[in-house]
C-alpha atoms as a PDB file:
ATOM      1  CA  UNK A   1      44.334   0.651  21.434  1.00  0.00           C
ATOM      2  CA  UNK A   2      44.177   4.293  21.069  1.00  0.00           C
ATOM      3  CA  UNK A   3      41.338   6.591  20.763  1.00  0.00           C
ATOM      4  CA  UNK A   4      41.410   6.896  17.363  1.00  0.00           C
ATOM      5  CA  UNK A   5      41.211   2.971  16.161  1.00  0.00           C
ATOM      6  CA  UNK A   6      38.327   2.708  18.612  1.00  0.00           C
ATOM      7  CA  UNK A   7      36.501   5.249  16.741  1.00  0.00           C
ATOM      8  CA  UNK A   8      37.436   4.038  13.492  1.00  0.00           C
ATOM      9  CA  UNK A   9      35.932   0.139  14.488  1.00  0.00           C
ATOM     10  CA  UNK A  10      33.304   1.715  16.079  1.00  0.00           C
ATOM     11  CA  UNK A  11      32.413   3.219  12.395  1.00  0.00           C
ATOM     12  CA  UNK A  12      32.495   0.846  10.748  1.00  0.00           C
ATOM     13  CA  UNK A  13      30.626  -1.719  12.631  1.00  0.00           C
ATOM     14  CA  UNK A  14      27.957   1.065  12.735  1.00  0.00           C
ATOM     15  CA  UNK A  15      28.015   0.973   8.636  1.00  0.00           C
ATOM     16  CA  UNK A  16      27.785  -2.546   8.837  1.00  0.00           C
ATOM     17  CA  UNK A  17      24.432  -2.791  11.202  1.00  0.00           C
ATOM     18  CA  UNK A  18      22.877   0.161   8.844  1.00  0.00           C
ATOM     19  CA  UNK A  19      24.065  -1.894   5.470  1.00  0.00           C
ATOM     20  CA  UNK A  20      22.748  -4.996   6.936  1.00  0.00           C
ATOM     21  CA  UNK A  21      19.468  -3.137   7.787  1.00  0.00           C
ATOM     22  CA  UNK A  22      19.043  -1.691   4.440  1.00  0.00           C
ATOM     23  CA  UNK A  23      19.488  -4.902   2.962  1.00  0.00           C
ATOM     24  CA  UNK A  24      17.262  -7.185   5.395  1.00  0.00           C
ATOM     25  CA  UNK A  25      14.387  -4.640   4.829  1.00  0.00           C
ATOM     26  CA  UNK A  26      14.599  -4.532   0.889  1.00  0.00           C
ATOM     27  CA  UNK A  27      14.100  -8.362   0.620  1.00  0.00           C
ATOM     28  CA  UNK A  28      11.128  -7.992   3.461  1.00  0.00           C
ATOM     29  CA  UNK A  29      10.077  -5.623   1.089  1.00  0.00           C
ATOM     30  CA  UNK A  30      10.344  -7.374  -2.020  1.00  0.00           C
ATOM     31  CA  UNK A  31       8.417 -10.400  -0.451  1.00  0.00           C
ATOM     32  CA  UNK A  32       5.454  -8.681   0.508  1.00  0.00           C
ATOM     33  CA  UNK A  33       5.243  -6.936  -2.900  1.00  0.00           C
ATOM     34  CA  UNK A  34       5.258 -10.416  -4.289  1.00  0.00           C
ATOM     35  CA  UNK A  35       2.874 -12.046  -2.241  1.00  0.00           C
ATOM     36  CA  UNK A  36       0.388  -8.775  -3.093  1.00  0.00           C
ATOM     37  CA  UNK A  37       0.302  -9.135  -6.447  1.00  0.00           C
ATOM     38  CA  UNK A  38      -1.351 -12.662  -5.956  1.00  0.00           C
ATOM     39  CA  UNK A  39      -4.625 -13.158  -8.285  1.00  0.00           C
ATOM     40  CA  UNK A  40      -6.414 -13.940  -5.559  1.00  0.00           C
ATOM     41  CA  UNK A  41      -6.200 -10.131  -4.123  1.00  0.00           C
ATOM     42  CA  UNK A  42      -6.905  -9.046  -7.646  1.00  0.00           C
ATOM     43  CA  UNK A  43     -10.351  -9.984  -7.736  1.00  0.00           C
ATOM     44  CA  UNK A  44     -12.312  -7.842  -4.439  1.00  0.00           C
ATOM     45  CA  UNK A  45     -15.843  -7.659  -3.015  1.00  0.00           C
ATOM     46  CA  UNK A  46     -16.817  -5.487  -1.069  1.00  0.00           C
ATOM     47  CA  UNK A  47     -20.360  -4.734   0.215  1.00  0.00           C
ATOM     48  CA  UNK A  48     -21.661  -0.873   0.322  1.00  0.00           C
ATOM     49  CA  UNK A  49     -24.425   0.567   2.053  1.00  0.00           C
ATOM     50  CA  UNK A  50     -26.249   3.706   1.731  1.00  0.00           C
ATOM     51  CA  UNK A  51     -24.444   5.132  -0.765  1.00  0.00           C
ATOM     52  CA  UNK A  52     -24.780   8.296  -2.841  1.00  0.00           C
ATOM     53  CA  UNK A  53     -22.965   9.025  -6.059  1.00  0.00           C
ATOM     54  CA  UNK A  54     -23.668  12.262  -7.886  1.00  0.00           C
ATOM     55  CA  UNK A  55     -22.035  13.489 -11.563  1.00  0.00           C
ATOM     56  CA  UNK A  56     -21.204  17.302 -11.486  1.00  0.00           C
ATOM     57  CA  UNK A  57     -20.449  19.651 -14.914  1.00  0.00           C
ATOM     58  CA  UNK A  58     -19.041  22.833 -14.337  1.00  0.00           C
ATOM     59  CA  UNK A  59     -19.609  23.087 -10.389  1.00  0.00           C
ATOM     60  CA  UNK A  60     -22.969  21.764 -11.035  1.00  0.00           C
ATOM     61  CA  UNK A  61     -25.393  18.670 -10.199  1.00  0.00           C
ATOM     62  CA  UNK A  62     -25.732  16.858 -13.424  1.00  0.00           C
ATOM     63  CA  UNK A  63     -27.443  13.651 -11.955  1.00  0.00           C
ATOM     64  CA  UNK A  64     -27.086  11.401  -8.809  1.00  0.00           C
ATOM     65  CA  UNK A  65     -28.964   8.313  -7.046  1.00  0.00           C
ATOM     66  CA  UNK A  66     -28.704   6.358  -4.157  1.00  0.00           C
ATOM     67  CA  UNK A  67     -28.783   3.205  -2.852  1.00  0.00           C
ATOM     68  CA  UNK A  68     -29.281   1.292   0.155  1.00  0.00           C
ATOM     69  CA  UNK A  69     -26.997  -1.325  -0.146  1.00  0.00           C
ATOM     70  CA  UNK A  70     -24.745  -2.938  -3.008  1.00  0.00           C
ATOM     71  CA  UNK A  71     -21.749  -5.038  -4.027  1.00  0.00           C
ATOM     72  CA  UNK A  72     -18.348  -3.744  -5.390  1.00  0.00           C
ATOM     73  CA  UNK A  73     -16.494  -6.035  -7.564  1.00  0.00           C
ATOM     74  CA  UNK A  74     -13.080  -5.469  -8.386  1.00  0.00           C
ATOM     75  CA  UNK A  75     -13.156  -7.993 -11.093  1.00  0.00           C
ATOM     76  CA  UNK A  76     -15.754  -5.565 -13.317  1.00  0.00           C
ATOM     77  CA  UNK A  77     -15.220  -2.111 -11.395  1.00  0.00           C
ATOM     78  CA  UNK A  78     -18.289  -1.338 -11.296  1.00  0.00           C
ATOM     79  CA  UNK A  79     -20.974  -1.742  -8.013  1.00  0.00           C
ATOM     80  CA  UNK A  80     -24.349  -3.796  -8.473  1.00  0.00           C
END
């Protein structure tokens, strides 16, 4: 074999491997975007402690409060 063909198989084997690794990681992909959008993610908890949340108008303090603990729900959006 000359120098040439080696190159030339050497190529394209190396297109190959990167194909097949393009592919391969698309459907790895594709399965964990799947199993994320189960219902079962969709609805969250979460519990938050001392937290402050403050509304500001025009680089100003409009209101805030705070709270030593509370729930996050996912389900509602909103914290109890």
């Amino acid at each position: 074999m000359n120098k040439k063909k080696i190159i030339k198989i050497s190529s394209i084997v190396i297109a190959l491997l990167l194909l097949w690794g393009l592919i391969w990681s698309w459907s790895i992909t594709r399965i964990v975007k799947k199993n994320n959008a189960n219902s079962d993610l969709k609805n969250q908890r979460a519990i938050v402690k001392n937290i402050i949340v403050t509304e500001t108008r025009e680089g100003k303090k409009y209101w805030e409060f705070y709270a030593k603990s509370g729930e996050y729900n996912s389900n509602h959006n909103s914290i109890l």
